[in-house]
PDB file of N, CA and C in Angstrom:
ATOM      1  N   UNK A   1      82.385  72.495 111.858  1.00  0.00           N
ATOM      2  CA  UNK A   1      82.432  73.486 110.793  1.00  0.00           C
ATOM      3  C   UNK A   1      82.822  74.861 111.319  1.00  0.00           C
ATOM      4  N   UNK A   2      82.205  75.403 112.536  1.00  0.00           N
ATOM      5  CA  UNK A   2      82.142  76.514 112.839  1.00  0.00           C
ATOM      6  C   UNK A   2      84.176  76.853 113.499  1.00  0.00           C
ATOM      7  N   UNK A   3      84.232  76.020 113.945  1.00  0.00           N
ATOM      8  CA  UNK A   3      86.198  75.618 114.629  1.00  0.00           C
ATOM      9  C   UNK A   3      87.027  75.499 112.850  1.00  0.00           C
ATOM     10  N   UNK A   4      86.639  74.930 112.621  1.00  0.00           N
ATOM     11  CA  UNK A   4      87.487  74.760 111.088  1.00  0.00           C
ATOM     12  C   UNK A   4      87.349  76.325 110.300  1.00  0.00           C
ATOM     13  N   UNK A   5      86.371  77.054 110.320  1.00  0.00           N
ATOM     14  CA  UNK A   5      86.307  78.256 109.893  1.00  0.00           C
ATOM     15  C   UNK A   5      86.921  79.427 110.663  1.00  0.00           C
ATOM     16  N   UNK A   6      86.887  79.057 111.652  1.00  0.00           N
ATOM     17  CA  UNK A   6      87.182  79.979 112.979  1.00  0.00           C
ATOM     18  C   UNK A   6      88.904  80.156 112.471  1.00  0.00           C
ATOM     19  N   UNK A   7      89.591  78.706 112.188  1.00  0.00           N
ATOM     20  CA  UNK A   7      90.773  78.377 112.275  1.00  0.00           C
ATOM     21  C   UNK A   7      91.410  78.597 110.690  1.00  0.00           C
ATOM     22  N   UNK A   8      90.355  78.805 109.666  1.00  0.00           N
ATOM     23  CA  UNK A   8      90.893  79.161 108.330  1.00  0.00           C
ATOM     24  C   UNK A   8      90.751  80.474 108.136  1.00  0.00           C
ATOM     25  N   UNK A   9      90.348  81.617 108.981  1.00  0.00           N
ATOM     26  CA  UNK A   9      90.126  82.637 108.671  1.00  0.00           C
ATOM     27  C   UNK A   9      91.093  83.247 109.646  1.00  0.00           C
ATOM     28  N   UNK A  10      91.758  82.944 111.044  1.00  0.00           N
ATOM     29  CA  UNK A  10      92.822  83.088 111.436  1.00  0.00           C
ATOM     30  C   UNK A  10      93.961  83.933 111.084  1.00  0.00           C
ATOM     31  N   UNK A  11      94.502  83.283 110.149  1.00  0.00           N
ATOM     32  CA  UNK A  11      95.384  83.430 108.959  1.00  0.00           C
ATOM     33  C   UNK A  11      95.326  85.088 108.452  1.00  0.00           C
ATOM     34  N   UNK A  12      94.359  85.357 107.913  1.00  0.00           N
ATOM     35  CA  UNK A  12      93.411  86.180 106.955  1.00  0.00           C
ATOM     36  C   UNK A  12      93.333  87.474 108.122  1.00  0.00           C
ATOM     37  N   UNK A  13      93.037  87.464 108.752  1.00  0.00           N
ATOM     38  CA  UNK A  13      93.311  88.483 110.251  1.00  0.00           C
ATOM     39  C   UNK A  13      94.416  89.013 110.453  1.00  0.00           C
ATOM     40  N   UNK A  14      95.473  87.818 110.757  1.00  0.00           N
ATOM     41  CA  UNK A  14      96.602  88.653 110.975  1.00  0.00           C
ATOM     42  C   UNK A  14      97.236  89.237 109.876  1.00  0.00           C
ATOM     43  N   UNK A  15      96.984  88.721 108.704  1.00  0.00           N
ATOM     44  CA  UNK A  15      97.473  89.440 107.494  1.00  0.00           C
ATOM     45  C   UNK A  15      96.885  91.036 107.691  1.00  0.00           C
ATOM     46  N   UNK A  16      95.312  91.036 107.435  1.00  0.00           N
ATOM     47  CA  UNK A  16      94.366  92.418 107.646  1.00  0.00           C
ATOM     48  C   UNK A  16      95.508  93.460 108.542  1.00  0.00           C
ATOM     49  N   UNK A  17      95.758  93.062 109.463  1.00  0.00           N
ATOM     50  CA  UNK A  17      96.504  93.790 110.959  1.00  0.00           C
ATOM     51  C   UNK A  17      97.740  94.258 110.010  1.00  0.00           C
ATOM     52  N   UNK A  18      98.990  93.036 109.639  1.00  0.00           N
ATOM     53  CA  UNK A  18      99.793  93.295 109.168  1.00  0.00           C
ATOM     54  C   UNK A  18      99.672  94.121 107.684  1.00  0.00           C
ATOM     55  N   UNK A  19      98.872  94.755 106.644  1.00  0.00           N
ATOM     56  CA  UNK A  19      98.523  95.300 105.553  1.00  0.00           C
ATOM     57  C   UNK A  19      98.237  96.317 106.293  1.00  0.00           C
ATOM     58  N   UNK A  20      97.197  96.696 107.405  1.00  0.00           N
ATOM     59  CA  UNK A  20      97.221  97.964 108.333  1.00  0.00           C
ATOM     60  C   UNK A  20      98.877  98.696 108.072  1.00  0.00           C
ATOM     61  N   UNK A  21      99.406  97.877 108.755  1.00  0.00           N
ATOM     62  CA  UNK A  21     100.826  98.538 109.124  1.00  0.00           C
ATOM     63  C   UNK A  21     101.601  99.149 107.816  1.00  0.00           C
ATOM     64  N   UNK A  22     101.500  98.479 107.147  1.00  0.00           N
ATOM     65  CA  UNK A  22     102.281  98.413 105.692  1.00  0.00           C
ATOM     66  C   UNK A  22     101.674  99.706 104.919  1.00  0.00           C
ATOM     67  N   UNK A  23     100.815  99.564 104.990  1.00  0.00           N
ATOM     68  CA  UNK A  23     100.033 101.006 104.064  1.00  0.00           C
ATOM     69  C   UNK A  23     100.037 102.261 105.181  1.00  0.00           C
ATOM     70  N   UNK A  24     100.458 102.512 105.858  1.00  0.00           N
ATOM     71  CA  UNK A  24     100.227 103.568 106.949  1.00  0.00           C
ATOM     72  C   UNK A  24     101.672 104.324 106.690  1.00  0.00           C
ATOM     73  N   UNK A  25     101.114 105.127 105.964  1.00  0.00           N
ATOM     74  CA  UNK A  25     102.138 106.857 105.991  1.00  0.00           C
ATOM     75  C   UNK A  25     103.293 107.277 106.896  1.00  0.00           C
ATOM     76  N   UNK A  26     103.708 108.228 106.909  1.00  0.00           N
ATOM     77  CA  UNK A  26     104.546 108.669 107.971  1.00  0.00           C
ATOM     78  C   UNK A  26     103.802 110.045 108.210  1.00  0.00           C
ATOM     79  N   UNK A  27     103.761 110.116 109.175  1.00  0.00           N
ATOM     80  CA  UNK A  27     103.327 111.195 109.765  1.00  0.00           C
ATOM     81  C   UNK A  27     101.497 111.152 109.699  1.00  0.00           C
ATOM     82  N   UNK A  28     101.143 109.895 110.247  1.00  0.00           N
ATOM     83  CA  UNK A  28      99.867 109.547 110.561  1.00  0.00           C
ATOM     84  C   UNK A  28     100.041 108.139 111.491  1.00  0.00           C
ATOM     85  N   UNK A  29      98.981 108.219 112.424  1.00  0.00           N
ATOM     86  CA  UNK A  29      98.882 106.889 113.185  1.00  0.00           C
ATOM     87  C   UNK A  29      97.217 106.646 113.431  1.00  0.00           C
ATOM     88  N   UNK A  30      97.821 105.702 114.163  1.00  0.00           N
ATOM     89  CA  UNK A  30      95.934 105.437 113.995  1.00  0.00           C
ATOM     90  C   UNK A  30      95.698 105.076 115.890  1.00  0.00           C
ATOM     91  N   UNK A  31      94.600 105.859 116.211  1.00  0.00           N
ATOM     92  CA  UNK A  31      94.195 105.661 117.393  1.00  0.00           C
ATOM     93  C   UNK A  31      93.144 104.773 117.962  1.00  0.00           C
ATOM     94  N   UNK A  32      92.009 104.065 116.642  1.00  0.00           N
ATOM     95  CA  UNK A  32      90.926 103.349 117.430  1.00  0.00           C
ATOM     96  C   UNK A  32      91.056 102.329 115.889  1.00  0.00           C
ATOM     97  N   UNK A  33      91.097 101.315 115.973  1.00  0.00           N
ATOM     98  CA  UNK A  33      90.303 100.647 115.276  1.00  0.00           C
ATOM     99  C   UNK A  33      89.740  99.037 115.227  1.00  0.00           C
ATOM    100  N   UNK A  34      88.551  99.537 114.710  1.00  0.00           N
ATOM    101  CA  UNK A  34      87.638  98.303 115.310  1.00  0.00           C
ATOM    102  C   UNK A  34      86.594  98.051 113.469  1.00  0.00           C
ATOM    103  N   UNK A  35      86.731  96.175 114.172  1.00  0.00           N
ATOM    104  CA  UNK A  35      86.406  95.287 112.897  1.00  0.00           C
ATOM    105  C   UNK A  35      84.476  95.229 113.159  1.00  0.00           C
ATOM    106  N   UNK A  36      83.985  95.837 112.276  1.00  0.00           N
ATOM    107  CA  UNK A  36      82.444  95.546 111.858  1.00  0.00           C
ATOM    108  C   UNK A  36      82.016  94.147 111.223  1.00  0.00           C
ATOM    109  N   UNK A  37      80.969  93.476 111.329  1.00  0.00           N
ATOM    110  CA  UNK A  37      80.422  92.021 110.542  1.00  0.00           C
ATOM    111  C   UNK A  37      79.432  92.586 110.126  1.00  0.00           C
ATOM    112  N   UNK A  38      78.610  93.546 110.814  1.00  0.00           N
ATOM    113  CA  UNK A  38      77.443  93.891 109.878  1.00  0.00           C
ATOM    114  C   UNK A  38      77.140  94.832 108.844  1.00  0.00           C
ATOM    115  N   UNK A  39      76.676  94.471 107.799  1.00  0.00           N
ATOM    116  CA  UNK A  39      76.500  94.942 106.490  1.00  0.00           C
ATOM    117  C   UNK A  39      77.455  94.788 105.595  1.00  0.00           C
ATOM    118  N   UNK A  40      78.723  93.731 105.757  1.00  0.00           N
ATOM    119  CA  UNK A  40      79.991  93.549 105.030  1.00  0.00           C
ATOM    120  C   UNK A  40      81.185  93.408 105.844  1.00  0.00           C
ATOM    121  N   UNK A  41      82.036  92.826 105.989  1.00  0.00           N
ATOM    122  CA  UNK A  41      83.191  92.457 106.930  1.00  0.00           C
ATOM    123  C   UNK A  41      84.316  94.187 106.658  1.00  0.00           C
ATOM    124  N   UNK A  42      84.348  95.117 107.759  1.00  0.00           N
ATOM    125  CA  UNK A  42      85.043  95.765 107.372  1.00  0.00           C
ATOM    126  C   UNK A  42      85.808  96.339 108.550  1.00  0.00           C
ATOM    127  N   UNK A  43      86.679  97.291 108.714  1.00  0.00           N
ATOM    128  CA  UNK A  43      87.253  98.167 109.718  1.00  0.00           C
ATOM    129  C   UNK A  43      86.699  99.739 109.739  1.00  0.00           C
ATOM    130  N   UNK A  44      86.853  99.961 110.837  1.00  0.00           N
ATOM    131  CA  UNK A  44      86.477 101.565 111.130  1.00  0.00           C
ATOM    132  C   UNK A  44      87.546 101.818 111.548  1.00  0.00           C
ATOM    133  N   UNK A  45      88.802 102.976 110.855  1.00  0.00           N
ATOM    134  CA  UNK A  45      89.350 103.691 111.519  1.00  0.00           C
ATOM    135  C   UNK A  45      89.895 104.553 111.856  1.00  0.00           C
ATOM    136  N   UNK A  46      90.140 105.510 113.259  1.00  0.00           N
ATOM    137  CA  UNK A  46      90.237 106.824 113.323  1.00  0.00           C
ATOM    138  C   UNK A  46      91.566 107.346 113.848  1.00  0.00           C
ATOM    139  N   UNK A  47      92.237 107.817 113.325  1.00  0.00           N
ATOM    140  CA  UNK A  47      93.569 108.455 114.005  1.00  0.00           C
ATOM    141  C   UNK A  47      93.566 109.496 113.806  1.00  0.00           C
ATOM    142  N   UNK A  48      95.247 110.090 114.079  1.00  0.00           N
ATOM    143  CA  UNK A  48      95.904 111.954 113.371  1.00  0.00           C
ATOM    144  C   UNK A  48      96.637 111.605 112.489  1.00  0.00           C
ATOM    145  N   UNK A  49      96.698 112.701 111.815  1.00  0.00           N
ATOM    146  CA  UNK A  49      97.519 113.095 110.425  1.00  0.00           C
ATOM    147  C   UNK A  49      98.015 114.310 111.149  1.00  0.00           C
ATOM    148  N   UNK A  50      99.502 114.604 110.538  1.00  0.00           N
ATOM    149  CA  UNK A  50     100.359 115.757 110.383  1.00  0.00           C
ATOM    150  C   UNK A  50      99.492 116.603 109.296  1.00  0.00           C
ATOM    151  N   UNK A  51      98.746 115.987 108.178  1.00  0.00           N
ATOM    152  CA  UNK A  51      98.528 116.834 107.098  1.00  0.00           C
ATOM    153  C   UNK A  51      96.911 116.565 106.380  1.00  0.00           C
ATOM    154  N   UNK A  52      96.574 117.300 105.645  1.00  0.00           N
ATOM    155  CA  UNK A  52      95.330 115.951 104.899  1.00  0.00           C
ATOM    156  C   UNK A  52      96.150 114.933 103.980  1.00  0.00           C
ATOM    157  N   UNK A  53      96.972 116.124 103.058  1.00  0.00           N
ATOM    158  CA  UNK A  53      97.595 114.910 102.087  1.00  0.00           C
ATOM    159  C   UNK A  53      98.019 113.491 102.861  1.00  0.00           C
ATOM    160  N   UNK A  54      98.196 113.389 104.142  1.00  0.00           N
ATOM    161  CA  UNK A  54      98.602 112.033 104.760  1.00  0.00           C
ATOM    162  C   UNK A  54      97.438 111.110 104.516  1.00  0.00           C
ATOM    163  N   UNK A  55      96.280 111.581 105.180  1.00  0.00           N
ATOM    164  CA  UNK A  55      94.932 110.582 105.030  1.00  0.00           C
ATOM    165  C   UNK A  55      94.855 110.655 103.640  1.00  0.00           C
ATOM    166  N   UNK A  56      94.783 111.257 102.873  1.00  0.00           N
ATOM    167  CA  UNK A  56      94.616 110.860 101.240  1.00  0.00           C
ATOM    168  C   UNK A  56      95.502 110.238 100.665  1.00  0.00           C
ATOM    169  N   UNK A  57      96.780 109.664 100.792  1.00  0.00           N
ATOM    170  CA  UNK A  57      97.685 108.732 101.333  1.00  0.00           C
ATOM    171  C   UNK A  57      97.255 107.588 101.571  1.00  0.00           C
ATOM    172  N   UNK A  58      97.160 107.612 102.546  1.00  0.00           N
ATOM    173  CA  UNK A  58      96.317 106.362 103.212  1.00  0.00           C
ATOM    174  C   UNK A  58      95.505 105.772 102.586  1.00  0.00           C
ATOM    175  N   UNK A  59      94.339 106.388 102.221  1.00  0.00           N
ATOM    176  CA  UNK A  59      93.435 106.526 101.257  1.00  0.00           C
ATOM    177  C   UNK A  59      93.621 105.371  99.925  1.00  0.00           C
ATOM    178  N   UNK A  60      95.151 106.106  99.548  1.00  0.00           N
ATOM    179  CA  UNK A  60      95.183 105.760  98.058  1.00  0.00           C
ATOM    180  C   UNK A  60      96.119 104.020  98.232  1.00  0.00           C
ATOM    181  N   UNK A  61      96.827 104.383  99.508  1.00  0.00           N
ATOM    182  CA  UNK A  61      97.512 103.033  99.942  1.00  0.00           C
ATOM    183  C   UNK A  61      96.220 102.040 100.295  1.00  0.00           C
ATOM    184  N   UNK A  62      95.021 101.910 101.048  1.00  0.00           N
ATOM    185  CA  UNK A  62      94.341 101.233 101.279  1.00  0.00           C
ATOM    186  C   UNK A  62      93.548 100.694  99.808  1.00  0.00           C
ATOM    187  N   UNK A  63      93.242 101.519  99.040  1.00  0.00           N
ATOM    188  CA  UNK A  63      92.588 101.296  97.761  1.00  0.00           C
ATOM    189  C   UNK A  63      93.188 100.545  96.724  1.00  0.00           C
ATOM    190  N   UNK A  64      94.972 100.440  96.829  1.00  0.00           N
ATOM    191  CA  UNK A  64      95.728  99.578  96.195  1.00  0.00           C
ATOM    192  C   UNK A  64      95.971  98.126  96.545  1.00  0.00           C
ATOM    193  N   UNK A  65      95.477  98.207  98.152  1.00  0.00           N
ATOM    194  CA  UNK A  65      96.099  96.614  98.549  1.00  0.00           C
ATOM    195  C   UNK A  65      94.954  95.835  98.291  1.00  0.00           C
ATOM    196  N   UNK A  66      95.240  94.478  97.870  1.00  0.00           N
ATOM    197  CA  UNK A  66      94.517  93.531  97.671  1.00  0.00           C
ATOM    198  C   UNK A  66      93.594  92.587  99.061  1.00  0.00           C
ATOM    199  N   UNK A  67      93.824  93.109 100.394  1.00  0.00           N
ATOM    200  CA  UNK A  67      93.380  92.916 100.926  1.00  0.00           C
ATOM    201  C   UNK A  67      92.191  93.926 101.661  1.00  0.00           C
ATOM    202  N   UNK A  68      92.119  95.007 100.923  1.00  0.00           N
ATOM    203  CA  UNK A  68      91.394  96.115 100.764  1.00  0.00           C
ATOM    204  C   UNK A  68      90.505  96.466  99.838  1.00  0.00           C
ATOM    205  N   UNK A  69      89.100  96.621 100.226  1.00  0.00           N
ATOM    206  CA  UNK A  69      88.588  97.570  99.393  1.00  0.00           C
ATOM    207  C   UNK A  69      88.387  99.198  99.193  1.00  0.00           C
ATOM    208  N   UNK A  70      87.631  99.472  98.468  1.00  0.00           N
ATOM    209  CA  UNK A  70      87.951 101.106  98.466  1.00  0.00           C
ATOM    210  C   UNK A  70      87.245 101.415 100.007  1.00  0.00           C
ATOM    211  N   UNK A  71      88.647 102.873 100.366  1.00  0.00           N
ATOM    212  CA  UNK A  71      87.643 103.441 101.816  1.00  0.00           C
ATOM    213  C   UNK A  71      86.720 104.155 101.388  1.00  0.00           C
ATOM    214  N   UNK A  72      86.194 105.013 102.355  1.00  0.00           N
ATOM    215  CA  UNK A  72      85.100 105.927 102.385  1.00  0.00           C
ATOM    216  C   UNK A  72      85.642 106.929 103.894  1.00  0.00           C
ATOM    217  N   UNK A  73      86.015 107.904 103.911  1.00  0.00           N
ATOM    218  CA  UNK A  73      86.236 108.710 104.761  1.00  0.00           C
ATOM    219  C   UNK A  73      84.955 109.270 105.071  1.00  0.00           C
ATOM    220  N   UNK A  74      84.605 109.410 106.393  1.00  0.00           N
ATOM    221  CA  UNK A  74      83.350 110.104 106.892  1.00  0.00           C
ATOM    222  C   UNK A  74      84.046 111.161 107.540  1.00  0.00           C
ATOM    223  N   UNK A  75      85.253 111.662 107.758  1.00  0.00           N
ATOM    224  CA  UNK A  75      85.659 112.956 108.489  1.00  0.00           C
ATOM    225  C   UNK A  75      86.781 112.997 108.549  1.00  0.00           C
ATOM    226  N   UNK A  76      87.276 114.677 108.446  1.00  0.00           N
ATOM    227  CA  UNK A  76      88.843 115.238 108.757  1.00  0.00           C
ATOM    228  C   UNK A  76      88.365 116.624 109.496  1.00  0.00           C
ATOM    229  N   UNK A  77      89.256 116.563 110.727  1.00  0.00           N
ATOM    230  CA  UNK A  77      88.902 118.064 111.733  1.00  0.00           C
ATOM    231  C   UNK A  77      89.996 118.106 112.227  1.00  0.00           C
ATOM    232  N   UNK A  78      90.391 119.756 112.376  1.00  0.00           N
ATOM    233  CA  UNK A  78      91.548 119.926 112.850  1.00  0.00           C
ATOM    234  C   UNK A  78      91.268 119.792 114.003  1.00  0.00           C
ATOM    235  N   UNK A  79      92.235 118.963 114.987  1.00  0.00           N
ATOM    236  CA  UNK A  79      91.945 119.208 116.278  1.00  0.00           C
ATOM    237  C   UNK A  79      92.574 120.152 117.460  1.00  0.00           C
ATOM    238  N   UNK A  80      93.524 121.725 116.658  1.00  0.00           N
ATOM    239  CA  UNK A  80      93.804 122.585 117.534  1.00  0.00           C
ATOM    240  C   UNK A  80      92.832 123.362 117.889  1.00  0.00           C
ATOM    241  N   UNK A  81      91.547 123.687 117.404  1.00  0.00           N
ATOM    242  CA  UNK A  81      90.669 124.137 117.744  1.00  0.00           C
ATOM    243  C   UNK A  81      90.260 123.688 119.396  1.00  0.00           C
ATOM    244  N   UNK A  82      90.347 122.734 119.901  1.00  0.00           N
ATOM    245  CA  UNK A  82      89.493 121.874 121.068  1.00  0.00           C
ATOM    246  C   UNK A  82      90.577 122.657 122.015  1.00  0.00           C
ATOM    247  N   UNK A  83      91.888 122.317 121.754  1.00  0.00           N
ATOM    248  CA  UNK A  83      92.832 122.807 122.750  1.00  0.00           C
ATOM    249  C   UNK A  83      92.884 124.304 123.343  1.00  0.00           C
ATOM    250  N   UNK A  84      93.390 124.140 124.668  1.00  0.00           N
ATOM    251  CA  UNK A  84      93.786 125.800 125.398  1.00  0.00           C
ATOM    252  C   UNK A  84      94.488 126.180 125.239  1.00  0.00           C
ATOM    253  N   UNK A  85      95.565 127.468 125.288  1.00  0.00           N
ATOM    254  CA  UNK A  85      96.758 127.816 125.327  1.00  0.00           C
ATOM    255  C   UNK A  85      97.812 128.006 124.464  1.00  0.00           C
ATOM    256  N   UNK A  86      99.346 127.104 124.975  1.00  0.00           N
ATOM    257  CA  UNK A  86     100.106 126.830 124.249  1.00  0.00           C
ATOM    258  C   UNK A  86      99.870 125.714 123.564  1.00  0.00           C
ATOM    259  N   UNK A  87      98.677 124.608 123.812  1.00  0.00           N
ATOM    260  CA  UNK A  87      98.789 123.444 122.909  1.00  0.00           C
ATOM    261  C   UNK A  87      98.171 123.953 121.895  1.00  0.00           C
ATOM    262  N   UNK A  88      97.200 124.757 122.278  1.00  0.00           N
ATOM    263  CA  UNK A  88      96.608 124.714 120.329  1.00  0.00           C
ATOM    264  C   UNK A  88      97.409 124.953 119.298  1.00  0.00           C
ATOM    265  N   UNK A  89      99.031 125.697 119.637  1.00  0.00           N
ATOM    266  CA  UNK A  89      99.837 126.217 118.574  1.00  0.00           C
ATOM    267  C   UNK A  89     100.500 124.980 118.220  1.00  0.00           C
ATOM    268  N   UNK A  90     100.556 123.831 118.988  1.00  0.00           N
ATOM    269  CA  UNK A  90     101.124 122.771 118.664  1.00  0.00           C
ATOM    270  C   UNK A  90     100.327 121.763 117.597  1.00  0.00           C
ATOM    271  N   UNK A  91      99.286 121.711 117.714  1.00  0.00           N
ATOM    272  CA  UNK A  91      98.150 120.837 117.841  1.00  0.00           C
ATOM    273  C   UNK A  91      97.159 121.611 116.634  1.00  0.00           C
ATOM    274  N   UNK A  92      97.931 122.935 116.480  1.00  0.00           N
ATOM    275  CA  UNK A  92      96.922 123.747 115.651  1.00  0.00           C
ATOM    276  C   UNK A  92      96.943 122.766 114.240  1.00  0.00           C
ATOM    277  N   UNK A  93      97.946 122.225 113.672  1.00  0.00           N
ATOM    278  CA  UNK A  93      97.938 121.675 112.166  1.00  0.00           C
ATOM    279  C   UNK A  93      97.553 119.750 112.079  1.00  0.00           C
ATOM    280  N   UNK A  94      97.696 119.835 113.322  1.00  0.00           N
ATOM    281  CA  UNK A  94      97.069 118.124 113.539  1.00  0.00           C
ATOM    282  C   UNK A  94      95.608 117.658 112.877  1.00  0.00           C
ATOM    283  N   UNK A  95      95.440 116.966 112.571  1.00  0.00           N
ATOM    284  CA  UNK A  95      93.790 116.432 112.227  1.00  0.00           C
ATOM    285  C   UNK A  95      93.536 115.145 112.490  1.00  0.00           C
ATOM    286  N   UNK A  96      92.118 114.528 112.920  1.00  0.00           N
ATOM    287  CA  UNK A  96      91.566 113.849 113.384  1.00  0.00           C
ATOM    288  C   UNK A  96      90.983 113.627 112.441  1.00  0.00           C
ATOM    289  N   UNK A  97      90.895 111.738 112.283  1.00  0.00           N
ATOM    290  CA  UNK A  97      90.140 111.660 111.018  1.00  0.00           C
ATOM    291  C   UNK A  97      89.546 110.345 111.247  1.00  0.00           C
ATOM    292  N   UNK A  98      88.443 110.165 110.302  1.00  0.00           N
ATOM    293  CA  UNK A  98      87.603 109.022 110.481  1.00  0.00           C
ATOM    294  C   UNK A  98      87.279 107.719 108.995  1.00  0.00           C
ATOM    295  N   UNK A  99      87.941 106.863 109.242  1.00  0.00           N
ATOM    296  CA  UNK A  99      87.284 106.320 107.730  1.00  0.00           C
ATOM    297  C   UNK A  99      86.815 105.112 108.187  1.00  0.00           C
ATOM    298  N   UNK A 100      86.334 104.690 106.752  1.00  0.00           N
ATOM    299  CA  UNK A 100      86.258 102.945 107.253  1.00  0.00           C
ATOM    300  C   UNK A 100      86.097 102.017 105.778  1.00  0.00           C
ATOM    301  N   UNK A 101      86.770 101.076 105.627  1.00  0.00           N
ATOM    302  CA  UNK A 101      87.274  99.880 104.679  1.00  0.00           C
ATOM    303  C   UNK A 101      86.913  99.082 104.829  1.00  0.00           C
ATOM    304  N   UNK A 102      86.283  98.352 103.654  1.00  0.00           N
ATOM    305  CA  UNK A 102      85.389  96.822 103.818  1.00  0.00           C
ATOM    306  C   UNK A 102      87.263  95.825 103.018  1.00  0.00           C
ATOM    307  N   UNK A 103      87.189  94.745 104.468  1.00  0.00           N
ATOM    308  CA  UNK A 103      87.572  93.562 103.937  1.00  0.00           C
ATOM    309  C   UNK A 103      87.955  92.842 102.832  1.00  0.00           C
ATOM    310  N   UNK A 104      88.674  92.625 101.754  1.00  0.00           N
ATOM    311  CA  UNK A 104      88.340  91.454 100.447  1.00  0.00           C
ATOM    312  C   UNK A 104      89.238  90.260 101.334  1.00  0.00           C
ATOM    313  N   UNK A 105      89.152  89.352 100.446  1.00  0.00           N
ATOM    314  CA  UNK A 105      89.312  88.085 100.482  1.00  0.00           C
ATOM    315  C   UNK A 105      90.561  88.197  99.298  1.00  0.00           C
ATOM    316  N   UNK A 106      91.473  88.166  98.993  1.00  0.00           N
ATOM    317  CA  UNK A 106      92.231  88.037  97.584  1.00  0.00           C
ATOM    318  C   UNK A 106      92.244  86.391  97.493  1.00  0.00           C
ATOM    319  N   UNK A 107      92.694  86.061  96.391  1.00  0.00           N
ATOM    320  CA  UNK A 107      92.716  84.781  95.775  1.00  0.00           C
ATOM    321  C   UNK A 107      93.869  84.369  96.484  1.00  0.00           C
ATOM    322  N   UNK A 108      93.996  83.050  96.315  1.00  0.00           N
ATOM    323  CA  UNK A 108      95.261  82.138  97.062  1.00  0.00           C
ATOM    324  C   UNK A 108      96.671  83.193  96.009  1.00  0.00           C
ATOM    325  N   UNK A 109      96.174  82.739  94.817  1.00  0.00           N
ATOM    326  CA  UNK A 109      97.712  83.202  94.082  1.00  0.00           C
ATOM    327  C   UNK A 109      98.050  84.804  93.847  1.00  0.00           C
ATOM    328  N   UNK A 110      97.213  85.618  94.433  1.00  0.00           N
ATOM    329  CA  UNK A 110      97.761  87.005  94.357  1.00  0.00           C
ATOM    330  C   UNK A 110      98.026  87.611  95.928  1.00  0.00           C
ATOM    331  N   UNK A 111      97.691  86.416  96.849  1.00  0.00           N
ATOM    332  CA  UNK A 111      98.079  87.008  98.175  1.00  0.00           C
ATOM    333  C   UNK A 111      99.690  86.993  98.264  1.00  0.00           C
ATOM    334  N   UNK A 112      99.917  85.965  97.868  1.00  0.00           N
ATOM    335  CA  UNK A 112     101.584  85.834  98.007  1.00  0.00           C
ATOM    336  C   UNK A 112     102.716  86.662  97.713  1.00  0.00           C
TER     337      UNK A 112
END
């Protein structure tokens, strides 16, 4: 049971990965993300944005796909503040951001 599940949920993963890609903005990437089991099957994840409107973007792209449920953003910080010098002028409009998205399951006939 536990190999037969292992091997039907497979599938369902690499889709998750590939819907990542597909809903992701321009001018945002993503730097960490990692899959949770406890309290609901979901992702945590944190990259930069060029802008906020990018993560709210994201946001609204993750909330549309069917392999998505709604996010929940826990943070946006600019991160030119941290920097010295000449990077902070670079780095001054960048932001660091944090969310995280629980998993669905879509039906056989609306995954397609």
């Amino acid at each position: 049971n536990a190999i037969q599940e292992l091997q039907g949920n497979r599938p369902i993963i690499v889709r998750n990965f590939d819907e990542l890609v597909r809903v992701l903005p321009d001018g945002l990437h993503y730097d960490f993300l990692q899959r949770q089991e406890a309290g609901g099957d979901s992702i945590q994840i944190k990259g930069l944005a060029a802008e906020n409107k990018d993560v709210s973007e994201l946001m609204r792209r993750l909330n549309r796909s069917i392999w998505f449920g709604e996010p929940n953003l826990s943070k946006v910080s600019a991160i030119g503040s941290a920097a010295a010098g000449s990077k902070a002028l670079a780095l001054a409009d960048i932001r660091a951001f944090d969310l995280s998205v629980v998993l669905t399951k879509p039906k056989a006939e609306d995954a397609k």
